[in-house]
PDB file of N, CA and C in Angstrom:
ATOM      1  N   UNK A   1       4.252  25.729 -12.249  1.00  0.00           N
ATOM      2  CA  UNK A   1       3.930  25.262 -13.574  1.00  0.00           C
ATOM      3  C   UNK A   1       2.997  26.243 -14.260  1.00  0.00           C
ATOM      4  N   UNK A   2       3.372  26.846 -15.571  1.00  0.00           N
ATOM      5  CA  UNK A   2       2.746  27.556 -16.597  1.00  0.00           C
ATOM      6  C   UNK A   2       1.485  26.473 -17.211  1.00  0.00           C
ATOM      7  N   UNK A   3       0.556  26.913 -17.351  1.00  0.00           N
ATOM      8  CA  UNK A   3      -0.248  26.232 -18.578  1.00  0.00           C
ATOM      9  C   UNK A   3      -1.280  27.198 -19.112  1.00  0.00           C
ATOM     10  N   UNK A   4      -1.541  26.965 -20.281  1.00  0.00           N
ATOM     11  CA  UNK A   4      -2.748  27.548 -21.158  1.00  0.00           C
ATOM     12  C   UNK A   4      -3.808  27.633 -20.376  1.00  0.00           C
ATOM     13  N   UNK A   5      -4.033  28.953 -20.456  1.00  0.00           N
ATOM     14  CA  UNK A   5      -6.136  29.156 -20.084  1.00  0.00           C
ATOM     15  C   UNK A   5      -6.628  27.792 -20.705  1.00  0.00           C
ATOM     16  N   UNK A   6      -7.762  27.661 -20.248  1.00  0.00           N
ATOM     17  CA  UNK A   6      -8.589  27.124 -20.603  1.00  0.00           C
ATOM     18  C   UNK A   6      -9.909  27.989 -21.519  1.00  0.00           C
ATOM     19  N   UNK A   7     -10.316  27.406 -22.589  1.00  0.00           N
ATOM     20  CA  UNK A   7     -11.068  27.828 -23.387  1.00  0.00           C
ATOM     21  C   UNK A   7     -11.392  27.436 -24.376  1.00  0.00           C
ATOM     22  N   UNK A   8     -12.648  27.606 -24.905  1.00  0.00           N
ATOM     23  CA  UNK A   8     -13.154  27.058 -25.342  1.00  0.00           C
ATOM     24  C   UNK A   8     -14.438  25.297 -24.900  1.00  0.00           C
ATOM     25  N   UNK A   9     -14.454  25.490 -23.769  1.00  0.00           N
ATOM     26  CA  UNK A   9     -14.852  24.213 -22.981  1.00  0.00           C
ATOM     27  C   UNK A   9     -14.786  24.385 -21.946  1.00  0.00           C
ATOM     28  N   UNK A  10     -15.648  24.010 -20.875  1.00  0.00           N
ATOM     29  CA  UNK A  10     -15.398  24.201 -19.211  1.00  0.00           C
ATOM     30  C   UNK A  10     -14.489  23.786 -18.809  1.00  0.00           C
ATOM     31  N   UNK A  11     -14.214  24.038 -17.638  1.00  0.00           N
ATOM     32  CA  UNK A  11     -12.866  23.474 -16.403  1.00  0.00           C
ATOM     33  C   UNK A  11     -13.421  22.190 -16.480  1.00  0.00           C
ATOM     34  N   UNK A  12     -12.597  21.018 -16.202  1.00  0.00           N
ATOM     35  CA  UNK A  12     -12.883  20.003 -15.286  1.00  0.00           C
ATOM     36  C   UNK A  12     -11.786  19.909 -14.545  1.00  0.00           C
ATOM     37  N   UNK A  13     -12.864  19.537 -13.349  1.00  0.00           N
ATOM     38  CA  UNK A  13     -12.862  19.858 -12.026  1.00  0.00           C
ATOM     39  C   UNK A  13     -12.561  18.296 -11.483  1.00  0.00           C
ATOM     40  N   UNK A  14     -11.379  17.752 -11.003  1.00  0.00           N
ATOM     41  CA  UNK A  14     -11.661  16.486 -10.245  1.00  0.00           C
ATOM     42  C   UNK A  14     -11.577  16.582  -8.890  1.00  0.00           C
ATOM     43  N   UNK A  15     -13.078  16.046  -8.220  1.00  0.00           N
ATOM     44  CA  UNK A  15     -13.106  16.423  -7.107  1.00  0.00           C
ATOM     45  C   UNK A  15     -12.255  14.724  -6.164  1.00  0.00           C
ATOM     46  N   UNK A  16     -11.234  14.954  -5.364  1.00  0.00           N
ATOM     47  CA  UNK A  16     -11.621  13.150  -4.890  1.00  0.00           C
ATOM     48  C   UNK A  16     -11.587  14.192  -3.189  1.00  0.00           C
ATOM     49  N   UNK A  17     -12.991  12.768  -2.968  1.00  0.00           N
ATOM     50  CA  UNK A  17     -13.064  12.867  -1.582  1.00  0.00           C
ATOM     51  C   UNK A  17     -12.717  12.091  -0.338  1.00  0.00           C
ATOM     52  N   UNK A  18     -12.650  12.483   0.707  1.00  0.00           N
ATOM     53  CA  UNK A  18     -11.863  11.810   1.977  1.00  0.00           C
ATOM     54  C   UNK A  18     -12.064  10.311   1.937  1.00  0.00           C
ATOM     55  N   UNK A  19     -11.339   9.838   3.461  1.00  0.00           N
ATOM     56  CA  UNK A  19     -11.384   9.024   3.639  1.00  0.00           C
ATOM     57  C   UNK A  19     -12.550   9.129   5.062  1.00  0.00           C
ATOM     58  N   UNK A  20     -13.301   7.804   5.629  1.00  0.00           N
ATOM     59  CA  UNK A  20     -13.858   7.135   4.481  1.00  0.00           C
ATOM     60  C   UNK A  20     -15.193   8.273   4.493  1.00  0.00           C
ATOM     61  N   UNK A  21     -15.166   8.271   2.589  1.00  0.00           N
ATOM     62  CA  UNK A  21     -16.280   8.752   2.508  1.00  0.00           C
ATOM     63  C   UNK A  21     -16.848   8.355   0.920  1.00  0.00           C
ATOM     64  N   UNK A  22     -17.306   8.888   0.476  1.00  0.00           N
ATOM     65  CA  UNK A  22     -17.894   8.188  -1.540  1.00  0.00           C
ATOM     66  C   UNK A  22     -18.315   9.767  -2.475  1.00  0.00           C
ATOM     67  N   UNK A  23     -18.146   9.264  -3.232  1.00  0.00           N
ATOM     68  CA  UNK A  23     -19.097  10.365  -4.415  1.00  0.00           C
ATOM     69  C   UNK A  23     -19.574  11.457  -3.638  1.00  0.00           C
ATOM     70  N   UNK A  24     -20.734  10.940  -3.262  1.00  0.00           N
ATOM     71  CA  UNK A  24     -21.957  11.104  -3.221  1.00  0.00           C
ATOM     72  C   UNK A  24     -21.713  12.789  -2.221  1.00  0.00           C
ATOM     73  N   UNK A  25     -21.013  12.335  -0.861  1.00  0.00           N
ATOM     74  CA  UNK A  25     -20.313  12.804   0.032  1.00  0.00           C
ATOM     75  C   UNK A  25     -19.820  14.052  -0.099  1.00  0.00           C
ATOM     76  N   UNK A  26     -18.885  13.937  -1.318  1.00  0.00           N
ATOM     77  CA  UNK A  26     -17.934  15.249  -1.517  1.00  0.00           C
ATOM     78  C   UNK A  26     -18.882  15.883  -2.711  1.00  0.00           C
ATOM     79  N   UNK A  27     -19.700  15.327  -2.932  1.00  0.00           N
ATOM     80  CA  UNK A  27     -20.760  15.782  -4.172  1.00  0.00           C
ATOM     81  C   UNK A  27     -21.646  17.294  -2.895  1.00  0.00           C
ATOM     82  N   UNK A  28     -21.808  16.318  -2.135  1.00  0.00           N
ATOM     83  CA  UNK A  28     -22.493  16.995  -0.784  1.00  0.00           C
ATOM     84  C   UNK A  28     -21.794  18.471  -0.551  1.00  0.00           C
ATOM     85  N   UNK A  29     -20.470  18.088  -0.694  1.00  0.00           N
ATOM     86  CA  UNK A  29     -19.503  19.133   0.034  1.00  0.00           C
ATOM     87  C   UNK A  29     -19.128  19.885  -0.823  1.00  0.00           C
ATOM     88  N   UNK A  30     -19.264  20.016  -2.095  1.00  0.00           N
ATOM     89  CA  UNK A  30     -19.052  20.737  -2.994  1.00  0.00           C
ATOM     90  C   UNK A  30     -20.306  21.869  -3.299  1.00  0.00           C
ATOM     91  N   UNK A  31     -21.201  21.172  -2.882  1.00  0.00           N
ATOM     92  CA  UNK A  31     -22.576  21.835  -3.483  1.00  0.00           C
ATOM     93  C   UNK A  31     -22.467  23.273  -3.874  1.00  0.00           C
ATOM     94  N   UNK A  32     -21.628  24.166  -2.186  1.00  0.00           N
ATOM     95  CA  UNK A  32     -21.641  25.549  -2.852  1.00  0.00           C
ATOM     96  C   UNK A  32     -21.159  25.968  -4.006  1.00  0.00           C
ATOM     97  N   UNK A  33     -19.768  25.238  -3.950  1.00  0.00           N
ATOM     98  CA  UNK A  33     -18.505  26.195  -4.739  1.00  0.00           C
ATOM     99  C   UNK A  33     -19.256  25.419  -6.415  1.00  0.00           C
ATOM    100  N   UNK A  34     -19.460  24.338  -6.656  1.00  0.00           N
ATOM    101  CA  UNK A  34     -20.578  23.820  -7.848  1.00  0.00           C
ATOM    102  C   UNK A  34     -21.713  25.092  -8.323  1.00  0.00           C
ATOM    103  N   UNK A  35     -22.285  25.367  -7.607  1.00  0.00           N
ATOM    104  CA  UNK A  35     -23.188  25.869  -7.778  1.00  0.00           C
ATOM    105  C   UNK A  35     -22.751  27.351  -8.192  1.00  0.00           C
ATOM    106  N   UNK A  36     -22.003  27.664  -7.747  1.00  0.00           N
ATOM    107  CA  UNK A  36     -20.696  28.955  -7.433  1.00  0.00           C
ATOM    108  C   UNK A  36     -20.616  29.020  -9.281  1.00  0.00           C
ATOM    109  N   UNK A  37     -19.930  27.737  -9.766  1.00  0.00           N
ATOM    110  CA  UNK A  37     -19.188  27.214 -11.296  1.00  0.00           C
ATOM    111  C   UNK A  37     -19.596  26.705 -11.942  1.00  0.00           C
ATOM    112  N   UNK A  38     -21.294  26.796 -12.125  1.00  0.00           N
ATOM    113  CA  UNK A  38     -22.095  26.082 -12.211  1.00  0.00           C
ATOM    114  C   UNK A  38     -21.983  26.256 -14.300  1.00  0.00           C
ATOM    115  N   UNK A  39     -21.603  27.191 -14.724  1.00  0.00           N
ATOM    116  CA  UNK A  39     -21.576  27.753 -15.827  1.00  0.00           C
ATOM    117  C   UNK A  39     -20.059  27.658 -16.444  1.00  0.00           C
ATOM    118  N   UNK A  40     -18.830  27.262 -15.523  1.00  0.00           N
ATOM    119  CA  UNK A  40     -17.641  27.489 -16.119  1.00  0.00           C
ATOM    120  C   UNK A  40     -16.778  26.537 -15.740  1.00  0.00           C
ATOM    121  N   UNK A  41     -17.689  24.961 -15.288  1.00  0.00           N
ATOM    122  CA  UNK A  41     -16.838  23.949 -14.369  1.00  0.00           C
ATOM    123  C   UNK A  41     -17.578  22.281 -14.869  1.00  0.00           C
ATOM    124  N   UNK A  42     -16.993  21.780 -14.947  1.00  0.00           N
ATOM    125  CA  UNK A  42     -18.054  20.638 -15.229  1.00  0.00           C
ATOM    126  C   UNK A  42     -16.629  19.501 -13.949  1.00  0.00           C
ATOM    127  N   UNK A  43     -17.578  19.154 -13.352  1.00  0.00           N
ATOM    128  CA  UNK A  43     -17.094  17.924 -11.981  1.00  0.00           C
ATOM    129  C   UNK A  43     -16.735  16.789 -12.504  1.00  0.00           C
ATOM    130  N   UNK A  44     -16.343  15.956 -11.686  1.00  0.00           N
ATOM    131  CA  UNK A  44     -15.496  14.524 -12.162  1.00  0.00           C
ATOM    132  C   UNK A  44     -15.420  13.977 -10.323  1.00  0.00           C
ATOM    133  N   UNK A  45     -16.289  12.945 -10.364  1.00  0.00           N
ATOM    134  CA  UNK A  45     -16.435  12.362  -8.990  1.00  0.00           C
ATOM    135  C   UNK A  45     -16.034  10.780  -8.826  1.00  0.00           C
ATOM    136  N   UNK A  46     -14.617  10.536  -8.373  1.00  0.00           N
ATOM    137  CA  UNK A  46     -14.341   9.035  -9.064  1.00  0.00           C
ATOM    138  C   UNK A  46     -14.446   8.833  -7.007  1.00  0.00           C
ATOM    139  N   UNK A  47     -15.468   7.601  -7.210  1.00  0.00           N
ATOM    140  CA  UNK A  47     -14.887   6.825  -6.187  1.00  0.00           C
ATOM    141  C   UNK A  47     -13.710   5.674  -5.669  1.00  0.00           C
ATOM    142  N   UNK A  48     -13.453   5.832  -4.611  1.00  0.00           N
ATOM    143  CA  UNK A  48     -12.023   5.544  -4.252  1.00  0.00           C
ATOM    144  C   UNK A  48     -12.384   3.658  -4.679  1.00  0.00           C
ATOM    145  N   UNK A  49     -10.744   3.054  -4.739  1.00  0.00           N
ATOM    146  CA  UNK A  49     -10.961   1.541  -5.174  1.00  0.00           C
ATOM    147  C   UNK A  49     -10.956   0.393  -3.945  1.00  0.00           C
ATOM    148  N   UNK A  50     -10.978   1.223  -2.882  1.00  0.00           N
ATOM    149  CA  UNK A  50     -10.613   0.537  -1.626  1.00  0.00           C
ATOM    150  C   UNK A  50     -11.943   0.173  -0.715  1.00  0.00           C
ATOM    151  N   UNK A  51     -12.595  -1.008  -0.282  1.00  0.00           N
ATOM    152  CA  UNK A  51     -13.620  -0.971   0.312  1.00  0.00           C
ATOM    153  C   UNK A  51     -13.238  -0.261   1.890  1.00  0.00           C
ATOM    154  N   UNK A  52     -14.137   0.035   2.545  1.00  0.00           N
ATOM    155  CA  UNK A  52     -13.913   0.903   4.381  1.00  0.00           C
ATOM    156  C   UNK A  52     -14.668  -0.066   5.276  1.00  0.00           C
ATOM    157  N   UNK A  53     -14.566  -0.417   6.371  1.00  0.00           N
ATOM    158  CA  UNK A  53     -15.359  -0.569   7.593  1.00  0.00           C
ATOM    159  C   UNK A  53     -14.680   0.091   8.559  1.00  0.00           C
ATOM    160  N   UNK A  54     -15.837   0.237   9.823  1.00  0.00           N
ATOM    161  CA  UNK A  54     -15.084   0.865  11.064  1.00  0.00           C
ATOM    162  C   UNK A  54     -14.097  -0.284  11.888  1.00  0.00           C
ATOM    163  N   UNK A  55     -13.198  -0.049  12.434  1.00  0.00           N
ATOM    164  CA  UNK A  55     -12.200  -1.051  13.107  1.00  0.00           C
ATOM    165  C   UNK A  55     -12.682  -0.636  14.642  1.00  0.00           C
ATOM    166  N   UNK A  56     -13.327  -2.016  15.245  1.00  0.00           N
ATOM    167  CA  UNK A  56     -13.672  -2.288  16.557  1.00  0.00           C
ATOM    168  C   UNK A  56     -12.539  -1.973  17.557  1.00  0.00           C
ATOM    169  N   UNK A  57     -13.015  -0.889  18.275  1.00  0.00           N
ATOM    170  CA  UNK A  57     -12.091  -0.578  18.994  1.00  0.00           C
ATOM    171  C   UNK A  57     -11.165   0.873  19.224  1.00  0.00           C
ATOM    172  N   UNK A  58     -11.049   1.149  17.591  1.00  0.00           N
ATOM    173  CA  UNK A  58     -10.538   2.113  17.426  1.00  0.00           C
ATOM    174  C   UNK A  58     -10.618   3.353  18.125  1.00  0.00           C
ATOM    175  N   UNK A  59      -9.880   4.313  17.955  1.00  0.00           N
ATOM    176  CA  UNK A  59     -10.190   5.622  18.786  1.00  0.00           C
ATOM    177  C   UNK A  59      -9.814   6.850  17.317  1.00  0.00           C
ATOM    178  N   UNK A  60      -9.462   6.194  16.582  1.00  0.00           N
ATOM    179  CA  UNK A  60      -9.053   7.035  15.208  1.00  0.00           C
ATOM    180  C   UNK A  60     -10.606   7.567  14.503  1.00  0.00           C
ATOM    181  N   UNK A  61     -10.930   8.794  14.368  1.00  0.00           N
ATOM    182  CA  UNK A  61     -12.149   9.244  13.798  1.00  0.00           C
ATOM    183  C   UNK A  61     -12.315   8.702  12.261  1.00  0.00           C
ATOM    184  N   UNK A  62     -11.219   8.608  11.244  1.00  0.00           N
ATOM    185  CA  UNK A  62     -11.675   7.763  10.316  1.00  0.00           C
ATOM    186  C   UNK A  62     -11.935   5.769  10.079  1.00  0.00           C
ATOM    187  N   UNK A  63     -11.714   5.751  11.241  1.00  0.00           N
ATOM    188  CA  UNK A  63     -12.251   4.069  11.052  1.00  0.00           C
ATOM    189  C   UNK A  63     -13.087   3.706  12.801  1.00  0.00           C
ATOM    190  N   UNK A  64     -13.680   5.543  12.565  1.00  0.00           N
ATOM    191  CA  UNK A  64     -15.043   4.916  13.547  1.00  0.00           C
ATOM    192  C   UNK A  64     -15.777   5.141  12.424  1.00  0.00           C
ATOM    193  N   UNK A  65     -17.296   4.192  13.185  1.00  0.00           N
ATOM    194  CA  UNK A  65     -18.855   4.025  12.327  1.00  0.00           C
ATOM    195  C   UNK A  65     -19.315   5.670  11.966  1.00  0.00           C
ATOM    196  N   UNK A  66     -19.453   5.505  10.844  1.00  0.00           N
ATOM    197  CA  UNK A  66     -19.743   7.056   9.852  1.00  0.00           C
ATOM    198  C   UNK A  66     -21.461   7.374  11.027  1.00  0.00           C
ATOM    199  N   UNK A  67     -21.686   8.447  11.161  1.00  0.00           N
ATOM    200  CA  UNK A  67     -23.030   9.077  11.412  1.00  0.00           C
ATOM    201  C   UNK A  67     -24.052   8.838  10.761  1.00  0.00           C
ATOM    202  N   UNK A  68     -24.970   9.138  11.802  1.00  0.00           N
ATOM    203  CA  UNK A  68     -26.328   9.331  10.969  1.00  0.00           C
ATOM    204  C   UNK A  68     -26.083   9.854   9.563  1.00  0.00           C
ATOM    205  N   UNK A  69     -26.173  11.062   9.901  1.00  0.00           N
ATOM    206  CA  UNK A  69     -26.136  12.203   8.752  1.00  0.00           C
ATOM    207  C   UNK A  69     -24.904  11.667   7.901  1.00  0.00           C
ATOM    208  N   UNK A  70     -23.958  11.250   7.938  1.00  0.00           N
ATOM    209  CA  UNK A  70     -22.933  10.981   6.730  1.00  0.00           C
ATOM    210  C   UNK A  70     -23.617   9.841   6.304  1.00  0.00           C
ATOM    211  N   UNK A  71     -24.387   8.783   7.067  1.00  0.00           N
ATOM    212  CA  UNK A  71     -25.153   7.538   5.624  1.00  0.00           C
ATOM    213  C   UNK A  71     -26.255   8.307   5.361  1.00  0.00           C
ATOM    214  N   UNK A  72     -27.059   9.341   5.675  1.00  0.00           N
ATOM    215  CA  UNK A  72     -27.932   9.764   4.952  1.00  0.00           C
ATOM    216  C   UNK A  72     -26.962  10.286   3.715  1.00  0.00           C
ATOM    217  N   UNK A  73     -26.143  11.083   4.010  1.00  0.00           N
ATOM    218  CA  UNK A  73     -26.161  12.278   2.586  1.00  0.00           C
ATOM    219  C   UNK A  73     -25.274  11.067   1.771  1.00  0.00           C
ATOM    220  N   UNK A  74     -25.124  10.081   2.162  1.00  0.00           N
ATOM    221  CA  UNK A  74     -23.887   8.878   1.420  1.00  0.00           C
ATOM    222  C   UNK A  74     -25.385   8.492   0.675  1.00  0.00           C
ATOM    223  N   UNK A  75     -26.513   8.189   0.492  1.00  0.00           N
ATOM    224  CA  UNK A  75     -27.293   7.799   0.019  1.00  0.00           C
ATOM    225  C   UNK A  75     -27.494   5.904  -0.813  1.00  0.00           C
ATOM    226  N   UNK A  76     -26.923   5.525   0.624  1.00  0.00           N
ATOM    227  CA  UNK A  76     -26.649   4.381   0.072  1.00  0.00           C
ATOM    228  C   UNK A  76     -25.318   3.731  -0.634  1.00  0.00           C
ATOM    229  N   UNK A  77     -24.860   4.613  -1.128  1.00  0.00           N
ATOM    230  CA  UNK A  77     -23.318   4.247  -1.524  1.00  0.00           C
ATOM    231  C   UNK A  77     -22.080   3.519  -0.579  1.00  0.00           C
ATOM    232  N   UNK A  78     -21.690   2.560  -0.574  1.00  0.00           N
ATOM    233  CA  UNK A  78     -21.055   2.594   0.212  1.00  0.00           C
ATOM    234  C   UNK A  78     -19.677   3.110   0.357  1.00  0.00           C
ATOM    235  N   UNK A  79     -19.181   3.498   1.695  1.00  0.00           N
ATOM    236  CA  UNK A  79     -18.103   3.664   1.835  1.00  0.00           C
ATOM    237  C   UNK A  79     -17.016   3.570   1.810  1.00  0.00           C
ATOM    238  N   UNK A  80     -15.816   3.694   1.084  1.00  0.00           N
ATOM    239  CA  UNK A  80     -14.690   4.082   0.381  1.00  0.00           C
ATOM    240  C   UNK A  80     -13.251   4.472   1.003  1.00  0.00           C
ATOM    241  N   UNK A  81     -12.557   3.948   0.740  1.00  0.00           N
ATOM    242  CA  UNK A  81     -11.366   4.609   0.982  1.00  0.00           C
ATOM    243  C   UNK A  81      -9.885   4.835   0.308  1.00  0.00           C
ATOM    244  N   UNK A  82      -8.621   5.415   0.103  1.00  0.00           N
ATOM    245  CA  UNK A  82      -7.958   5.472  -1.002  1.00  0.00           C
ATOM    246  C   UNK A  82      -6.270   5.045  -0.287  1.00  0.00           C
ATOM    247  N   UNK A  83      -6.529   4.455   0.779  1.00  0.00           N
ATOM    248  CA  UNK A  83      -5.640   3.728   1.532  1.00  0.00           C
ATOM    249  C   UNK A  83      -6.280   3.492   2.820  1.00  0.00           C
ATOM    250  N   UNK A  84      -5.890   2.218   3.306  1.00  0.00           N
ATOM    251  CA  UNK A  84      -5.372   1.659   5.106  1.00  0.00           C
ATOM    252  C   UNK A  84      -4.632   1.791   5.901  1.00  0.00           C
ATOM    253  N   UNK A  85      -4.593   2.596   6.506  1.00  0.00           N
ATOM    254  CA  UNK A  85      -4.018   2.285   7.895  1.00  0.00           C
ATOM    255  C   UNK A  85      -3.544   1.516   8.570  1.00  0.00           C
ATOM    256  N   UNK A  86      -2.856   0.776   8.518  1.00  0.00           N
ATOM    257  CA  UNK A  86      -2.042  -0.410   8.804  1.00  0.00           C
ATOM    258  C   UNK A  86      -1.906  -0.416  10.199  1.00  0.00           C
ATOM    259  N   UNK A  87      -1.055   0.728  10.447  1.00  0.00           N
ATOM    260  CA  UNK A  87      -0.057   1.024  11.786  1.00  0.00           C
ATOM    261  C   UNK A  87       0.157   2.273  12.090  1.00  0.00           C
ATOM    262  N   UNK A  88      -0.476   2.724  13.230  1.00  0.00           N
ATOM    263  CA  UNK A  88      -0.600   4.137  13.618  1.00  0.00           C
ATOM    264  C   UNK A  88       0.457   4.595  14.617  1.00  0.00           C
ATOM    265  N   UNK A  89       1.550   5.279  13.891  1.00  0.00           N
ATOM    266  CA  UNK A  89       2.679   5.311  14.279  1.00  0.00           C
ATOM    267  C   UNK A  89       2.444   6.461  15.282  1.00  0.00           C
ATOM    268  N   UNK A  90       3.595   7.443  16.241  1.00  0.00           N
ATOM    269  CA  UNK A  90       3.080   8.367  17.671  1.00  0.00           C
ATOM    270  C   UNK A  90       3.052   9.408  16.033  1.00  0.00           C
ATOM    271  N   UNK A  91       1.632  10.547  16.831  1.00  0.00           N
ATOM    272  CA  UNK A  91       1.762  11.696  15.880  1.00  0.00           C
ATOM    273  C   UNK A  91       1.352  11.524  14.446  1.00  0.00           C
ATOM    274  N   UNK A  92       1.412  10.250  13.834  1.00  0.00           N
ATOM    275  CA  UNK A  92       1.169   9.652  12.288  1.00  0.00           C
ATOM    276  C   UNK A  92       2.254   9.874  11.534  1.00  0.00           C
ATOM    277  N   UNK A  93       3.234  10.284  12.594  1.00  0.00           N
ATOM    278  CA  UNK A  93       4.701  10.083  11.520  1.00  0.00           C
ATOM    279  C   UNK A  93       5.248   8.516  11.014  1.00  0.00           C
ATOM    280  N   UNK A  94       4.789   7.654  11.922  1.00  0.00           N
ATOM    281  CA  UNK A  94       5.104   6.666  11.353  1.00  0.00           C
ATOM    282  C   UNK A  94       4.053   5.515  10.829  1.00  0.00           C
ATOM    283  N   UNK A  95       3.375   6.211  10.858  1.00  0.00           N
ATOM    284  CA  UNK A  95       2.014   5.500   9.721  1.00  0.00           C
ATOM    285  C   UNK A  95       2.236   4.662   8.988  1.00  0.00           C
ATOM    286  N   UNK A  96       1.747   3.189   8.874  1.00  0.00           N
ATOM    287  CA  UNK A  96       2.062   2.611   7.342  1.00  0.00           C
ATOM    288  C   UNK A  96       1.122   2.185   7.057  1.00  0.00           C
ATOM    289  N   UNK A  97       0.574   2.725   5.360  1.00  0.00           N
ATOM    290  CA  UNK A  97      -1.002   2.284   4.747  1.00  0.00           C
ATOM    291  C   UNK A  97      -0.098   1.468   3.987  1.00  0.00           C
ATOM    292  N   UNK A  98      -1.180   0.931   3.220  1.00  0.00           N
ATOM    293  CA  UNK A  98      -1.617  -0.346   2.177  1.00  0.00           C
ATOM    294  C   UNK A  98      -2.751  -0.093   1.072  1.00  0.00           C
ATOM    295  N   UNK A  99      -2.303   0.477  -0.043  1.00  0.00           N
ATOM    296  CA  UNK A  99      -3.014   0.505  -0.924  1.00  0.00           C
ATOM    297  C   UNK A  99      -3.358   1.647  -1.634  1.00  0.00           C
ATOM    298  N   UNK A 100      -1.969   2.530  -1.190  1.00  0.00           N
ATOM    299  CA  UNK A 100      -2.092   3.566  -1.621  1.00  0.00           C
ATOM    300  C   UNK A 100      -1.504   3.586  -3.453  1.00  0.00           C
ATOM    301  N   UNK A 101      -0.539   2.517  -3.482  1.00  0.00           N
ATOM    302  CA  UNK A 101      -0.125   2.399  -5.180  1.00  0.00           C
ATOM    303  C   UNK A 101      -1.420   2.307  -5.766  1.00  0.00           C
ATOM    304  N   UNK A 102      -2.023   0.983  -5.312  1.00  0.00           N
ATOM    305  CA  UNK A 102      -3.370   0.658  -6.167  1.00  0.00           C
ATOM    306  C   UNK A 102      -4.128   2.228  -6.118  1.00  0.00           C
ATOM    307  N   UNK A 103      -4.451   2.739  -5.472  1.00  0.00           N
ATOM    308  CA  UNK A 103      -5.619   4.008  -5.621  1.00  0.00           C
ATOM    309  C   UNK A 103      -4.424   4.998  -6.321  1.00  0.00           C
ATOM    310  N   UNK A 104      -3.112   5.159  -6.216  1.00  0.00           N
ATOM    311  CA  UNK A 104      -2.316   6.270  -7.483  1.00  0.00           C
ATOM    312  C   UNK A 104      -2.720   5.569  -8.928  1.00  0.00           C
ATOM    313  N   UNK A 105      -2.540   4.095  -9.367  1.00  0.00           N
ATOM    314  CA  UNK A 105      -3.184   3.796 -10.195  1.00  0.00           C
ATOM    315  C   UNK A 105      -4.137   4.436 -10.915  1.00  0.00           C
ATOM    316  N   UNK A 106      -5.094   3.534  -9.838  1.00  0.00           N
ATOM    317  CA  UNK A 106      -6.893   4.139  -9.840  1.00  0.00           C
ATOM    318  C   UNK A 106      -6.691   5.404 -10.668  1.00  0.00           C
ATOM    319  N   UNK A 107      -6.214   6.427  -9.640  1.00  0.00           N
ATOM    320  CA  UNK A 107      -6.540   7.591 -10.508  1.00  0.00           C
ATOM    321  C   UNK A 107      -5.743   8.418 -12.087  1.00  0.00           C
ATOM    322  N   UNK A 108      -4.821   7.523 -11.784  1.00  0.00           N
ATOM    323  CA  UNK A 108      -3.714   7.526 -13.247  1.00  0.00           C
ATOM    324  C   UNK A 108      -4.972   7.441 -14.172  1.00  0.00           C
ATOM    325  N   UNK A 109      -5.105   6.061 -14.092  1.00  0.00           N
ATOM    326  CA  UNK A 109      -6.364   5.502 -14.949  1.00  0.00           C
ATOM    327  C   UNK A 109      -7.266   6.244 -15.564  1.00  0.00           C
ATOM    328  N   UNK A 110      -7.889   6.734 -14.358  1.00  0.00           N
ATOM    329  CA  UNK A 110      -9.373   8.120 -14.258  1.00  0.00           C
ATOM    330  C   UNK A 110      -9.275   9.115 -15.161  1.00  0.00           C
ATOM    331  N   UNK A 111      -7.640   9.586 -14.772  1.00  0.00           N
ATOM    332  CA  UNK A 111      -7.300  11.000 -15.467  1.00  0.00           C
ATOM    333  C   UNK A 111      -7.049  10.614 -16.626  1.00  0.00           C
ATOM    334  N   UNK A 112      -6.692   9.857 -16.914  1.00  0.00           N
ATOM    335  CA  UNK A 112      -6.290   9.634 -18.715  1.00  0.00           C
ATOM    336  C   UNK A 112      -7.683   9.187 -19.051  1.00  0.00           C
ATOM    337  N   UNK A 113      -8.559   8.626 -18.684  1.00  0.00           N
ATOM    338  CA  UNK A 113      -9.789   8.206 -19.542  1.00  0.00           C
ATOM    339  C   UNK A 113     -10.754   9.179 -19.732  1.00  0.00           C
ATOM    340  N   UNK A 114     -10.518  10.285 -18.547  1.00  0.00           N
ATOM    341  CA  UNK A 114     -11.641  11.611 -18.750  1.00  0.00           C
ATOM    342  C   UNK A 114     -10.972  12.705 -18.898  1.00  0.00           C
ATOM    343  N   UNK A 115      -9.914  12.166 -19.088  1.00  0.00           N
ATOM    344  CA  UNK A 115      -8.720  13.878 -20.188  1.00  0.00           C
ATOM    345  C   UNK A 115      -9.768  14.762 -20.814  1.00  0.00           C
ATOM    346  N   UNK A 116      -9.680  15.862 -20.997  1.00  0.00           N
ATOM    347  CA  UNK A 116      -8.745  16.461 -20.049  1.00  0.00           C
ATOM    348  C   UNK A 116      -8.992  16.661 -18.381  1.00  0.00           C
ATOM    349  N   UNK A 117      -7.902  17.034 -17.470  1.00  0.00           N
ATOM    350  CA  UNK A 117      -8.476  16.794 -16.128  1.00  0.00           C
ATOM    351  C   UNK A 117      -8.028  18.191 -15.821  1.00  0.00           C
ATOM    352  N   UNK A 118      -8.119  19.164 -15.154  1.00  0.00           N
ATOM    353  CA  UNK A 118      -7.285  20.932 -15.668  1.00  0.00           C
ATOM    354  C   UNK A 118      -7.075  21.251 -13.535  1.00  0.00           C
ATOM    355  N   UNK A 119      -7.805  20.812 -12.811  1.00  0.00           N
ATOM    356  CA  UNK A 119      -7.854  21.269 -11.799  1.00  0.00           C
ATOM    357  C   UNK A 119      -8.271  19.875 -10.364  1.00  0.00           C
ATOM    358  N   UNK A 120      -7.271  19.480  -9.741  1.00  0.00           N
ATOM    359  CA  UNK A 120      -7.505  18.461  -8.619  1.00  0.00           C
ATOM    360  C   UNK A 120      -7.975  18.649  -7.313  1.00  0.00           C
TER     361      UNK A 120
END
């Protein structure tokens, strides 16, 4: 896909971050390349519409209990996610989440209300 430079106005930048994680998080993880674009980028940090807990039992690294250090730099926010995991098929080929329409929504939504959106 062709499109126009941008100009006249900074990039925006939509950052979305993992699962589970929030804002705050990928705000964290961005810091360099931000700081990097600090003059030619303006950010867009939508948190996901899906609440997270860890699932007792699990052996899957995203629905174990987040770290120390990930609720520190989460700063209270809570944790997020932009689908479930339903059913953890061999390999994750046969995976089935729940809630992934609602969060394509979500961000349908996002992008049309903070148009322009130039970079995902």
């Amino acid at each position: 896909l062709a499109h126009a430079p941008v100009e006249g106005r900074k990039l925006r930048i939509l950052a979305v971050h993992g699962t589970p994680a929030n804002s705050n998080v990928i705000k964290f993880q961005t810091s360099p390349l931000r700081t990097l674009l600090r003059k030619e980028a303006e950010w867009l940090f939508p948190d996901a519409p899906l609440p997270w807990a860890p699932t007792d039992g699990s052996t899957f690294p995203s629905e174990q209990p987040r770290s120390e250090s990930e609720v520190r730099i989460a700063q209270g926010k809570p944790f997020v996610q932009w689908y479930r995991t339903v059913v953890h098929g061999a390999d994750g080929a046969d995976d089935v989440w729940e809630g992934v329409a609602e969060s394509n929504d979500f961000l349908e939504r996002f992008c049309e209300r903070e148009a322009p959106v130039d970079v995902v």
